[in-house]
PDB file of N, CA and C in Angstrom:
ATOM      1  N   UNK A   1       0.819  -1.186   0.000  1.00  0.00           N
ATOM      2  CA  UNK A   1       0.000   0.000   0.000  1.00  0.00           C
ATOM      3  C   UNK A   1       0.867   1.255   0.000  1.00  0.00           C
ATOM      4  N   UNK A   2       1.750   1.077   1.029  1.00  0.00           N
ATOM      5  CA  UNK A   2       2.816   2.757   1.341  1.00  0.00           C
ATOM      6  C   UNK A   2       3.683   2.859  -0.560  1.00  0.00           C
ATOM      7  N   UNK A   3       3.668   1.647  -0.922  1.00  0.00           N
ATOM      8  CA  UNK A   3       4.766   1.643  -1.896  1.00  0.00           C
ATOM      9  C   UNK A   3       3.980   2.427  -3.367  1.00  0.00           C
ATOM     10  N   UNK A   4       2.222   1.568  -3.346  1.00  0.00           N
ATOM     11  CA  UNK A   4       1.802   2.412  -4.589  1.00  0.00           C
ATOM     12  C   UNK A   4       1.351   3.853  -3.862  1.00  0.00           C
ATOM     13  N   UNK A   5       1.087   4.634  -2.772  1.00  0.00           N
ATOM     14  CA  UNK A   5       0.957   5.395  -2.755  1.00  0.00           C
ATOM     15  C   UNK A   5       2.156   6.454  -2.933  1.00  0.00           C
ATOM     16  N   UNK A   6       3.623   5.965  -2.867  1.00  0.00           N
ATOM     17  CA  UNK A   6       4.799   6.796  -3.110  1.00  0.00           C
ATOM     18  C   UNK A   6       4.758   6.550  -4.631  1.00  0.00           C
ATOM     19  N   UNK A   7       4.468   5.590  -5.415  1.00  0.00           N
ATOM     20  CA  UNK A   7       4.798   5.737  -6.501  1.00  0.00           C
ATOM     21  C   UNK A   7       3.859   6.593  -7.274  1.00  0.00           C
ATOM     22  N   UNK A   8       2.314   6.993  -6.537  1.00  0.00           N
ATOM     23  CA  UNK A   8       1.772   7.910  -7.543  1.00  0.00           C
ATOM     24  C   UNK A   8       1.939   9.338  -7.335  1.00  0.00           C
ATOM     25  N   UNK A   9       2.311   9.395  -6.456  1.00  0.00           N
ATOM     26  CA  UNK A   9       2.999  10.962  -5.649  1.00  0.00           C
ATOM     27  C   UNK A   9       4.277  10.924  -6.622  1.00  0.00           C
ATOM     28  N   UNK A  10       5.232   9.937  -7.010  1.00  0.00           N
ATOM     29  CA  UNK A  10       6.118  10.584  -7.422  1.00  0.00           C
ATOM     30  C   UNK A  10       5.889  10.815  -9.088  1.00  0.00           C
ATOM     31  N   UNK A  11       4.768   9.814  -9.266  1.00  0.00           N
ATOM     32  CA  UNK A  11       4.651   9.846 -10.781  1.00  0.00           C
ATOM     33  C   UNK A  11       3.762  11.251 -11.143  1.00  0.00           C
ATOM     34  N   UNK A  12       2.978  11.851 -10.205  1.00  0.00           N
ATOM     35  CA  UNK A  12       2.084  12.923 -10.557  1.00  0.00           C
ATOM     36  C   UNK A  12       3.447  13.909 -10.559  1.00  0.00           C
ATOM     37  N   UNK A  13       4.545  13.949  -9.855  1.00  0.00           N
ATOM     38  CA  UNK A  13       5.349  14.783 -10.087  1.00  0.00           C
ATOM     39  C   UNK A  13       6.158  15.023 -11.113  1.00  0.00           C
ATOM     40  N   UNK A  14       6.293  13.375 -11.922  1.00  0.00           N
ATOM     41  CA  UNK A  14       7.193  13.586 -12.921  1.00  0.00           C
ATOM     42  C   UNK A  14       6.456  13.897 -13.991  1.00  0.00           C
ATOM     43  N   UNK A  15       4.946  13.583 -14.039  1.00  0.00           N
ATOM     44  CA  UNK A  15       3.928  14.073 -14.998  1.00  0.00           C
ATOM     45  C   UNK A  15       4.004  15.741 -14.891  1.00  0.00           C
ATOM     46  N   UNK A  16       4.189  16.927 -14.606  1.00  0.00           N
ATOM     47  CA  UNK A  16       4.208  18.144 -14.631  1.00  0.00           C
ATOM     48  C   UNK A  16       5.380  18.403 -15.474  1.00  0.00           C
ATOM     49  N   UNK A  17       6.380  17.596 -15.403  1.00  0.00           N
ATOM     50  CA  UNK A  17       7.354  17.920 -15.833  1.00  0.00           C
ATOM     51  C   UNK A  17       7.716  17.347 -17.496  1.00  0.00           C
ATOM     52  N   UNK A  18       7.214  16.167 -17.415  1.00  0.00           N
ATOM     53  CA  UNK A  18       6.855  15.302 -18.435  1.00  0.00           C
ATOM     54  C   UNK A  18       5.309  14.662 -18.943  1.00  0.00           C
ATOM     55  N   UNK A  19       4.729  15.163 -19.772  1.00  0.00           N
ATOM     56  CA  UNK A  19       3.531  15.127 -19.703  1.00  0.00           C
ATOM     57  C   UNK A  19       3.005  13.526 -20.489  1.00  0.00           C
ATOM     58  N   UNK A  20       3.914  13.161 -21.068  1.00  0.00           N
ATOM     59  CA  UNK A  20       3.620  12.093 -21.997  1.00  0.00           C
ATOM     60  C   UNK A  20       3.987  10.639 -20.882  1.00  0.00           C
ATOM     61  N   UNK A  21       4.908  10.832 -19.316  1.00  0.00           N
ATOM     62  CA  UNK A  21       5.278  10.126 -18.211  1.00  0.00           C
ATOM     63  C   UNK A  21       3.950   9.072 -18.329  1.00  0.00           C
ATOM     64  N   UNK A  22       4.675   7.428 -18.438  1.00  0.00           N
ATOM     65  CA  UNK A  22       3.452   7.041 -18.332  1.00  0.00           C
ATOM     66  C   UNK A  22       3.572   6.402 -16.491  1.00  0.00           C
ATOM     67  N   UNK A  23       2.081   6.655 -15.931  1.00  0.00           N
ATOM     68  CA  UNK A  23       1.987   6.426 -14.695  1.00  0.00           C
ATOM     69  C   UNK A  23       2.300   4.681 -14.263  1.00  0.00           C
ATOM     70  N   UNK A  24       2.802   4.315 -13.181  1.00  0.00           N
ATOM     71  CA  UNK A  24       3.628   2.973 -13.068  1.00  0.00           C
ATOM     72  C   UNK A  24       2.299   2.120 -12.449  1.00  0.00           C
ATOM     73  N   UNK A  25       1.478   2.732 -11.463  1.00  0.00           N
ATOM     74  CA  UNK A  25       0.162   2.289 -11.131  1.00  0.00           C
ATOM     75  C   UNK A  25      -0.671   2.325 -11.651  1.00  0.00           C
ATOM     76  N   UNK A  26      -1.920   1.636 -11.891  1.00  0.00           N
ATOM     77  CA  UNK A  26      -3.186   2.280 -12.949  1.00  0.00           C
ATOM     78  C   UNK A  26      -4.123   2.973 -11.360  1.00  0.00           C
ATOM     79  N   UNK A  27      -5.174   2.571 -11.818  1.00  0.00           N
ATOM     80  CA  UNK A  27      -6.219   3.352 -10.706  1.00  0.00           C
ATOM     81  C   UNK A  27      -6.961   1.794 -10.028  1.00  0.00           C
ATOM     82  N   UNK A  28      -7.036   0.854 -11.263  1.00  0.00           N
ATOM     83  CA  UNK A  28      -7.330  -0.533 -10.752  1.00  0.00           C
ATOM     84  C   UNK A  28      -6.423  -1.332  -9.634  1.00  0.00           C
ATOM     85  N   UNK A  29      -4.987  -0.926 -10.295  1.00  0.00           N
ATOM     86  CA  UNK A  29      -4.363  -1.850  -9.268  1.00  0.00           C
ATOM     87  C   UNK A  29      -4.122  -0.919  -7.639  1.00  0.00           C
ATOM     88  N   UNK A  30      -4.105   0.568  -7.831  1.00  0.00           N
ATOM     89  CA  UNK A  30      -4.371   1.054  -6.475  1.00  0.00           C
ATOM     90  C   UNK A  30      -5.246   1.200  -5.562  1.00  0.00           C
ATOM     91  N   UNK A  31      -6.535   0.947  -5.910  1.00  0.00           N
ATOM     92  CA  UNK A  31      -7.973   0.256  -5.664  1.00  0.00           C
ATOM     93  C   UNK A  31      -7.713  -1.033  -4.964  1.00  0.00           C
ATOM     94  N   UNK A  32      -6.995  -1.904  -5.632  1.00  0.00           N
ATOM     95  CA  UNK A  32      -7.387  -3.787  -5.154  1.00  0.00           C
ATOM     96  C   UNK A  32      -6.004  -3.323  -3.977  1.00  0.00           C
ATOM     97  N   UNK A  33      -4.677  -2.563  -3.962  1.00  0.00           N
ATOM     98  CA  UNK A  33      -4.069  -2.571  -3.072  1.00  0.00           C
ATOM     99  C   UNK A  33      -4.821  -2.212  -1.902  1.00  0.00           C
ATOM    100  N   UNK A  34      -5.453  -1.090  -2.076  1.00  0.00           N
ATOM    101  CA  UNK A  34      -6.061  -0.403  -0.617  1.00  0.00           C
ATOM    102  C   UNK A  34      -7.065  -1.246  -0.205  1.00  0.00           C
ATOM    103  N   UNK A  35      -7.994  -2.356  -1.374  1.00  0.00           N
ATOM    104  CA  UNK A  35      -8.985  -3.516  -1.032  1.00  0.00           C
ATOM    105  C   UNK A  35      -8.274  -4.504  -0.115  1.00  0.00           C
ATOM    106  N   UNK A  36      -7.638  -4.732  -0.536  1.00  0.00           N
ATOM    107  CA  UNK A  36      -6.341  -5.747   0.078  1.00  0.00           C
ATOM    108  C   UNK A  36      -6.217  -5.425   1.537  1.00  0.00           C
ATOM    109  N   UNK A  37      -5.720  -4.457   1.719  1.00  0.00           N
ATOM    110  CA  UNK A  37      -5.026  -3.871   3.370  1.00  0.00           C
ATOM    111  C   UNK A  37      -6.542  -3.439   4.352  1.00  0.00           C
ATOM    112  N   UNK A  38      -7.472  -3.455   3.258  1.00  0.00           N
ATOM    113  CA  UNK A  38      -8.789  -3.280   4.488  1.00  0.00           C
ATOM    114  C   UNK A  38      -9.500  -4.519   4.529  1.00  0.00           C
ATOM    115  N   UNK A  39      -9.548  -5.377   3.704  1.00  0.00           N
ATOM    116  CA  UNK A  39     -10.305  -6.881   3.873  1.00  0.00           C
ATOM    117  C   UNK A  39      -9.174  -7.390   4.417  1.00  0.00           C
ATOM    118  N   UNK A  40      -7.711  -7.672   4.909  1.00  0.00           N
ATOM    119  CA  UNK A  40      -6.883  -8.115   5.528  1.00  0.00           C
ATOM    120  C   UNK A  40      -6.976  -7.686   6.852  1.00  0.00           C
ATOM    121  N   UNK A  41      -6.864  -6.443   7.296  1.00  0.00           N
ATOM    122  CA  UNK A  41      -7.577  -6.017   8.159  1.00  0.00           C
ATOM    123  C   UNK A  41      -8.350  -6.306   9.261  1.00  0.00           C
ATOM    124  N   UNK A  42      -9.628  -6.233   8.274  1.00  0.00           N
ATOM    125  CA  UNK A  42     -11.036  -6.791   8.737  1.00  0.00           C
ATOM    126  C   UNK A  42     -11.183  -7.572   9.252  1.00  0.00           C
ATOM    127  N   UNK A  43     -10.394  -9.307   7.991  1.00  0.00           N
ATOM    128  CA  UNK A  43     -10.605 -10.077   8.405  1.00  0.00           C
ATOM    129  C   UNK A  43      -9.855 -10.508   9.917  1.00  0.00           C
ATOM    130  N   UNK A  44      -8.844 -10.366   9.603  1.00  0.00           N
ATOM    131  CA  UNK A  44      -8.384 -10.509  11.532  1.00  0.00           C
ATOM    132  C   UNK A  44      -8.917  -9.622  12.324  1.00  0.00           C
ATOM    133  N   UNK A  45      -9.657  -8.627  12.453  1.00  0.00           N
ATOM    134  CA  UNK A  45     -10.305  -8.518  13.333  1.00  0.00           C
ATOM    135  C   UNK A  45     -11.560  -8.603  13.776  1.00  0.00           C
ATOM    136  N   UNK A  46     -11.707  -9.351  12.334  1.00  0.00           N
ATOM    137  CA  UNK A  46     -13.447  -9.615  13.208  1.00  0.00           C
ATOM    138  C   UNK A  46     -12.510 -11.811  13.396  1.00  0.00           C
ATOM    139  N   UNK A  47     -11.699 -12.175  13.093  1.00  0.00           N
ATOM    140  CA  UNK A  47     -12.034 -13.337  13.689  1.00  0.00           C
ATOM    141  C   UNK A  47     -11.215 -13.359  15.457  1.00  0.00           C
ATOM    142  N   UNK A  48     -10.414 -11.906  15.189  1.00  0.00           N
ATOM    143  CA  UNK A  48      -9.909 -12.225  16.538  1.00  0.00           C
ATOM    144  C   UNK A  48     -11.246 -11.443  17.683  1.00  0.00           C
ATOM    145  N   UNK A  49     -11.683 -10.875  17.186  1.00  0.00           N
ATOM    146  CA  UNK A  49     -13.304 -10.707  18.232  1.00  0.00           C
ATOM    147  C   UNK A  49     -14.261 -11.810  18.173  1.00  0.00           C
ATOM    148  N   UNK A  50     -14.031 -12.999  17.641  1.00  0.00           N
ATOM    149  CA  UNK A  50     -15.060 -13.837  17.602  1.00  0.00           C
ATOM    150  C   UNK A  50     -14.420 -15.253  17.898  1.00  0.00           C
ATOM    151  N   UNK A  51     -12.820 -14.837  18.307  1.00  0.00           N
ATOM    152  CA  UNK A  51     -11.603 -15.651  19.026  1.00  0.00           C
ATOM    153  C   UNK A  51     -12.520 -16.094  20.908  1.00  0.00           C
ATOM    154  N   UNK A  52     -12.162 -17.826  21.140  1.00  0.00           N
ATOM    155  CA  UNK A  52     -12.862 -17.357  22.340  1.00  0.00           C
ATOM    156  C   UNK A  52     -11.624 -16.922  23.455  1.00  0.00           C
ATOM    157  N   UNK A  53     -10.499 -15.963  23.283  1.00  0.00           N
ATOM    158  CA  UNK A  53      -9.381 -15.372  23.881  1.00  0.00           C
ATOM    159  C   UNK A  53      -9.766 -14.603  25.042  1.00  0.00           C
ATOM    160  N   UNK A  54      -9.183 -14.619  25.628  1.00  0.00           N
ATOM    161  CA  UNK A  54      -9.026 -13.459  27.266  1.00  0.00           C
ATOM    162  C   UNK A  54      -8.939 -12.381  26.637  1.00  0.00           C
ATOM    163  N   UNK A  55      -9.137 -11.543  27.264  1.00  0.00           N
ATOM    164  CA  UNK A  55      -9.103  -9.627  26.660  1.00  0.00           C
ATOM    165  C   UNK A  55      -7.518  -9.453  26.385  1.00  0.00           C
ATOM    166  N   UNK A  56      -6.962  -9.737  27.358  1.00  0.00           N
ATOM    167  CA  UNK A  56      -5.276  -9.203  27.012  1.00  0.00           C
ATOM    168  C   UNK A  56      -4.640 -10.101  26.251  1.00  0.00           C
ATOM    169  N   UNK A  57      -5.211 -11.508  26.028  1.00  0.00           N
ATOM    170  CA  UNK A  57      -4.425 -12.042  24.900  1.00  0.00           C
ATOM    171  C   UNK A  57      -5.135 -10.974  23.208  1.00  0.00           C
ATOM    172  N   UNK A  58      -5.715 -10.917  23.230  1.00  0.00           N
ATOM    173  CA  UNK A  58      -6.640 -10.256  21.863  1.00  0.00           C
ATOM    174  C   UNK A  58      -5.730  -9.129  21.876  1.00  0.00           C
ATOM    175  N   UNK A  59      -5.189  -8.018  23.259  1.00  0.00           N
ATOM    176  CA  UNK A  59      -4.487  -7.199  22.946  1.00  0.00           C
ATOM    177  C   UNK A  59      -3.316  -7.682  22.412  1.00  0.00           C
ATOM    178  N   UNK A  60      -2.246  -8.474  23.336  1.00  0.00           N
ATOM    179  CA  UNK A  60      -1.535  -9.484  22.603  1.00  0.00           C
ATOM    180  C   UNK A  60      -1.598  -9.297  20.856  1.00  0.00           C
ATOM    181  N   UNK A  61      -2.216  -9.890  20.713  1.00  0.00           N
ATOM    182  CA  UNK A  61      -2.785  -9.813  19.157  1.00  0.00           C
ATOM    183  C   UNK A  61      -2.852  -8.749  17.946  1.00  0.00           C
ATOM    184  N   UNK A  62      -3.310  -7.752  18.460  1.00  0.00           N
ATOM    185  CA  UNK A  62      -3.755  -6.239  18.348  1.00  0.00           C
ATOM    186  C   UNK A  62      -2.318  -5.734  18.092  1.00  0.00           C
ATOM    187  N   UNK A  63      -1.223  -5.815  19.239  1.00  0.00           N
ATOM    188  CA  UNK A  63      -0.104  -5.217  19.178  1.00  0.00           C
ATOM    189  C   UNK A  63       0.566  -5.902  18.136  1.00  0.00           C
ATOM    190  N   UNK A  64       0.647  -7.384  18.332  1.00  0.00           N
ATOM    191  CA  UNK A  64       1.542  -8.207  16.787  1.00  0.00           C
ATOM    192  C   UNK A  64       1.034  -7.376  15.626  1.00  0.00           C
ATOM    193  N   UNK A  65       0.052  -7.181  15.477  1.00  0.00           N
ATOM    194  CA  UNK A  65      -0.371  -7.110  13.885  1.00  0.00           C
ATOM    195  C   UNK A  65       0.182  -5.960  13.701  1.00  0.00           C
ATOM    196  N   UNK A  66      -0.136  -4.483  14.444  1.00  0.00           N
ATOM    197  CA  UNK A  66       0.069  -3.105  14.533  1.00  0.00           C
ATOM    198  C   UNK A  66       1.891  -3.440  14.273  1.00  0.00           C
ATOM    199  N   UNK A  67       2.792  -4.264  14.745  1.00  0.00           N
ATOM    200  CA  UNK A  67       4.235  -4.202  14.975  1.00  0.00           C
ATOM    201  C   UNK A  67       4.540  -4.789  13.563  1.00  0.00           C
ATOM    202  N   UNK A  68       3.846  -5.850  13.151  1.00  0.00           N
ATOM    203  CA  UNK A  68       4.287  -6.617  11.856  1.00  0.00           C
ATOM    204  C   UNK A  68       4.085  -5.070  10.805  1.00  0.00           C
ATOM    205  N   UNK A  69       2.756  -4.251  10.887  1.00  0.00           N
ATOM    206  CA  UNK A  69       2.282  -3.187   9.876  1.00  0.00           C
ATOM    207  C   UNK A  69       3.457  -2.422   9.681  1.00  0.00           C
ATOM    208  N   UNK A  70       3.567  -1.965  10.995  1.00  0.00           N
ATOM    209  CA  UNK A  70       4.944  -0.700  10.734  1.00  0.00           C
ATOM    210  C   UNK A  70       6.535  -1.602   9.880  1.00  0.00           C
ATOM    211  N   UNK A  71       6.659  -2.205  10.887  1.00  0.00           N
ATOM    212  CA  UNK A  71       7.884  -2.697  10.218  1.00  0.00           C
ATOM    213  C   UNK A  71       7.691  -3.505   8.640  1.00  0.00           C
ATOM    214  N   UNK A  72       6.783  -3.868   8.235  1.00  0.00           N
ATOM    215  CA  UNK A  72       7.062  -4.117   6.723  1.00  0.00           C
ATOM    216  C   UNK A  72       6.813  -2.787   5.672  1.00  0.00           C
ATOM    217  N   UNK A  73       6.005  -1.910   6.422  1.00  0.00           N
ATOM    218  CA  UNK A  73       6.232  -0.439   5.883  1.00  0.00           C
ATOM    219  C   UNK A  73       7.491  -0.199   5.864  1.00  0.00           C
ATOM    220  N   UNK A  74       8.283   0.081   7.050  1.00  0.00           N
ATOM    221  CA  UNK A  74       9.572   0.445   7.616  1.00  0.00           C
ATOM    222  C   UNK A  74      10.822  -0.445   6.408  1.00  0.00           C
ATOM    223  N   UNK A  75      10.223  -1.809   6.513  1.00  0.00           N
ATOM    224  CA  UNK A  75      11.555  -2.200   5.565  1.00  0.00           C
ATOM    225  C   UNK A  75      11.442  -2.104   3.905  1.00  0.00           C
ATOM    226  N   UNK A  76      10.056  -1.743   3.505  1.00  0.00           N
ATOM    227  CA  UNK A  76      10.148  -1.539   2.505  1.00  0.00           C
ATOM    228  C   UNK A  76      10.382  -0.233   1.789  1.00  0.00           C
ATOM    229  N   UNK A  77      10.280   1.069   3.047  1.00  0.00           N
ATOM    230  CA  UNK A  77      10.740   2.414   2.865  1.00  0.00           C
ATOM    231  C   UNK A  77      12.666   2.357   3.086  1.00  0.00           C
ATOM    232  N   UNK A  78      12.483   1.666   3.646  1.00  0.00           N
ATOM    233  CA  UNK A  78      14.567   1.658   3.314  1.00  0.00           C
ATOM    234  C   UNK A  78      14.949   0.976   2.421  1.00  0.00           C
ATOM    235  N   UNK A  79      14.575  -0.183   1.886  1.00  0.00           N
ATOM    236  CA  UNK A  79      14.461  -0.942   0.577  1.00  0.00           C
ATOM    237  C   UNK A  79      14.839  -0.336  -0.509  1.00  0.00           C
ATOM    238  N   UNK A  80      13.536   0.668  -0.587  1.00  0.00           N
ATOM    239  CA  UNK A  80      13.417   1.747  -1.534  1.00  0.00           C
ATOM    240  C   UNK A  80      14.543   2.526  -2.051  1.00  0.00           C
ATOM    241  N   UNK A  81      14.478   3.214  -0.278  1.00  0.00           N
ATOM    242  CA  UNK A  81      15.595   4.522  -0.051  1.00  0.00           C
ATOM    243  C   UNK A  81      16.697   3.832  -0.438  1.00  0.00           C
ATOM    244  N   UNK A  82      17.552   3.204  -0.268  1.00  0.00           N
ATOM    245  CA  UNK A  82      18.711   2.391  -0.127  1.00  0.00           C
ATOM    246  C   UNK A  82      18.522   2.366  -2.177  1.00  0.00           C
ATOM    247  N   UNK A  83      18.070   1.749  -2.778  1.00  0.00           N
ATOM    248  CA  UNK A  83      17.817   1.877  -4.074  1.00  0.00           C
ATOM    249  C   UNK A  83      17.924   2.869  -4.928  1.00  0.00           C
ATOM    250  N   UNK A  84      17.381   3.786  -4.380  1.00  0.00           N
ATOM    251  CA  UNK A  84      17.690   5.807  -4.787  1.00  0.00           C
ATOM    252  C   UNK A  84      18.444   6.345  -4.647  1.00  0.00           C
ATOM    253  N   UNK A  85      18.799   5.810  -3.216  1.00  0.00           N
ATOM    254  CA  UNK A  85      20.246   6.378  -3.019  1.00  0.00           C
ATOM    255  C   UNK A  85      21.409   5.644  -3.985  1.00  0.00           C
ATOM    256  N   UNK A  86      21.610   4.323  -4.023  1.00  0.00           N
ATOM    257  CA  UNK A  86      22.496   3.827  -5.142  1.00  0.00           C
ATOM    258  C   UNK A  86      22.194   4.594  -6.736  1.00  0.00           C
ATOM    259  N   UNK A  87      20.948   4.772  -6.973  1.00  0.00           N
ATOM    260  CA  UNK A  87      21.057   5.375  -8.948  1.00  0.00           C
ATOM    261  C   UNK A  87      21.650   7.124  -7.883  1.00  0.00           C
ATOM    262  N   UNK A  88      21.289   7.517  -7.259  1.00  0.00           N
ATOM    263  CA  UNK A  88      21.646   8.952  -7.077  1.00  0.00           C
ATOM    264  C   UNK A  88      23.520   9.070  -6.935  1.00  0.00           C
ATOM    265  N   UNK A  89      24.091   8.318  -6.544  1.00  0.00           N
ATOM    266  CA  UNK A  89      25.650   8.498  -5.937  1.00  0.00           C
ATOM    267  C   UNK A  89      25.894   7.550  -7.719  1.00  0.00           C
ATOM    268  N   UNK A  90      25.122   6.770  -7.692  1.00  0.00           N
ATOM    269  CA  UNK A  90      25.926   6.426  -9.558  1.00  0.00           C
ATOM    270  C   UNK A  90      25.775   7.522  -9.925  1.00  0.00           C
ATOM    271  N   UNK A  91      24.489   8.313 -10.445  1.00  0.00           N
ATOM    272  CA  UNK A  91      24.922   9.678 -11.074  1.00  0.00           C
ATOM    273  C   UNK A  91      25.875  10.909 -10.857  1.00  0.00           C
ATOM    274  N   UNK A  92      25.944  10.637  -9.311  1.00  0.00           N
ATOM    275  CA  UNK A  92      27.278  11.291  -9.166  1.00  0.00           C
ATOM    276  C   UNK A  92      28.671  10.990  -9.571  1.00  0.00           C
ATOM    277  N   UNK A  93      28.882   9.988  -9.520  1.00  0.00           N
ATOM    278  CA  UNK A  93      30.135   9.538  -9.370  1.00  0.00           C
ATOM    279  C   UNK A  93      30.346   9.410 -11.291  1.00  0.00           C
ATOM    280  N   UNK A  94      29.062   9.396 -11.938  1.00  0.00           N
ATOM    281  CA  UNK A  94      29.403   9.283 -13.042  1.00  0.00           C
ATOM    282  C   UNK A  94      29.104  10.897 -13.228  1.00  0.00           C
ATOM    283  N   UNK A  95      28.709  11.967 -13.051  1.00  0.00           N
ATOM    284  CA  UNK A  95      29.083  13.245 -13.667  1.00  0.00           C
ATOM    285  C   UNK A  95      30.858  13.882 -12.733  1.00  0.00           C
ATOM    286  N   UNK A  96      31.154  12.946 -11.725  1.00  0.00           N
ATOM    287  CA  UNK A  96      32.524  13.648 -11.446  1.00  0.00           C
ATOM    288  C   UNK A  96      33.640  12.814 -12.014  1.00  0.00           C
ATOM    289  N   UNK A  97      33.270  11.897 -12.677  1.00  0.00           N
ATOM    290  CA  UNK A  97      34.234  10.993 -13.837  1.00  0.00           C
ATOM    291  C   UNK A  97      34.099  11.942 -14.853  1.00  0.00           C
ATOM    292  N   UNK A  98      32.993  12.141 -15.439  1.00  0.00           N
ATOM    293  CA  UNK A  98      33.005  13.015 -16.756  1.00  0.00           C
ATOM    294  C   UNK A  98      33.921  14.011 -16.598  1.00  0.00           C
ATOM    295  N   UNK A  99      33.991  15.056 -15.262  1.00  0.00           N
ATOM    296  CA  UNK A  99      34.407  16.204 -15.157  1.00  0.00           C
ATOM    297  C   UNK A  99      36.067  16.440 -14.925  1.00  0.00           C
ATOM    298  N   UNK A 100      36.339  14.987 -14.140  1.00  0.00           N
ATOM    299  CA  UNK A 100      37.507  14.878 -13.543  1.00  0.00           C
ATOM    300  C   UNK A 100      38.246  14.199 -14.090  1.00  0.00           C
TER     301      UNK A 100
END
């Protein structure tokens, strides 16, 4: 989800600049992503309310999912970064070869 929403933020940006930019997401596949992360969702939480669990194990529960969310956000935003940053220092290193 975090990944097609950075990619249409960056593609609406390169569209101003480039108008013919074709977009990397359609509108279908950013639809079934955000379908995805709310019927995933859902579904664990309506089966962990219908779990016959103690209250603090369900929190238990509550916290795993919330910890798994961030951190596969988290590793797929350094993933990324780590990726950008390599084409960005190649372009450097290849305009101070040209120069030097």
């Amino acid at each position: 989800m975090q990944k097609v929403v950075r990619d249409n933020t960056e593609d609406r940006e390169i569209r101003l600049e480039n108008p013919k930019h074709r977009m990397r997401n359609t509108s279908a596949f950013t639809g079934m992503a955000i379908a995805g992360l709310v019927i995933g969702y859902a579904m664990f939480f309506i089966g962990l309310y219908n779990a016959p669990f103690e209250l603090n194990v369900k929190g238990y529960y509550i916290a795993v999912i919330l910890l798994i969310s961030y951190s596969a956000i988290g590793v797929q935003k350094v993933t990324r970064d780590n990726a950008e940053d390599k084409d960005i220092l190649a372009e450097l290193e290849s305009k101070r070869d040209f120069q030097g």
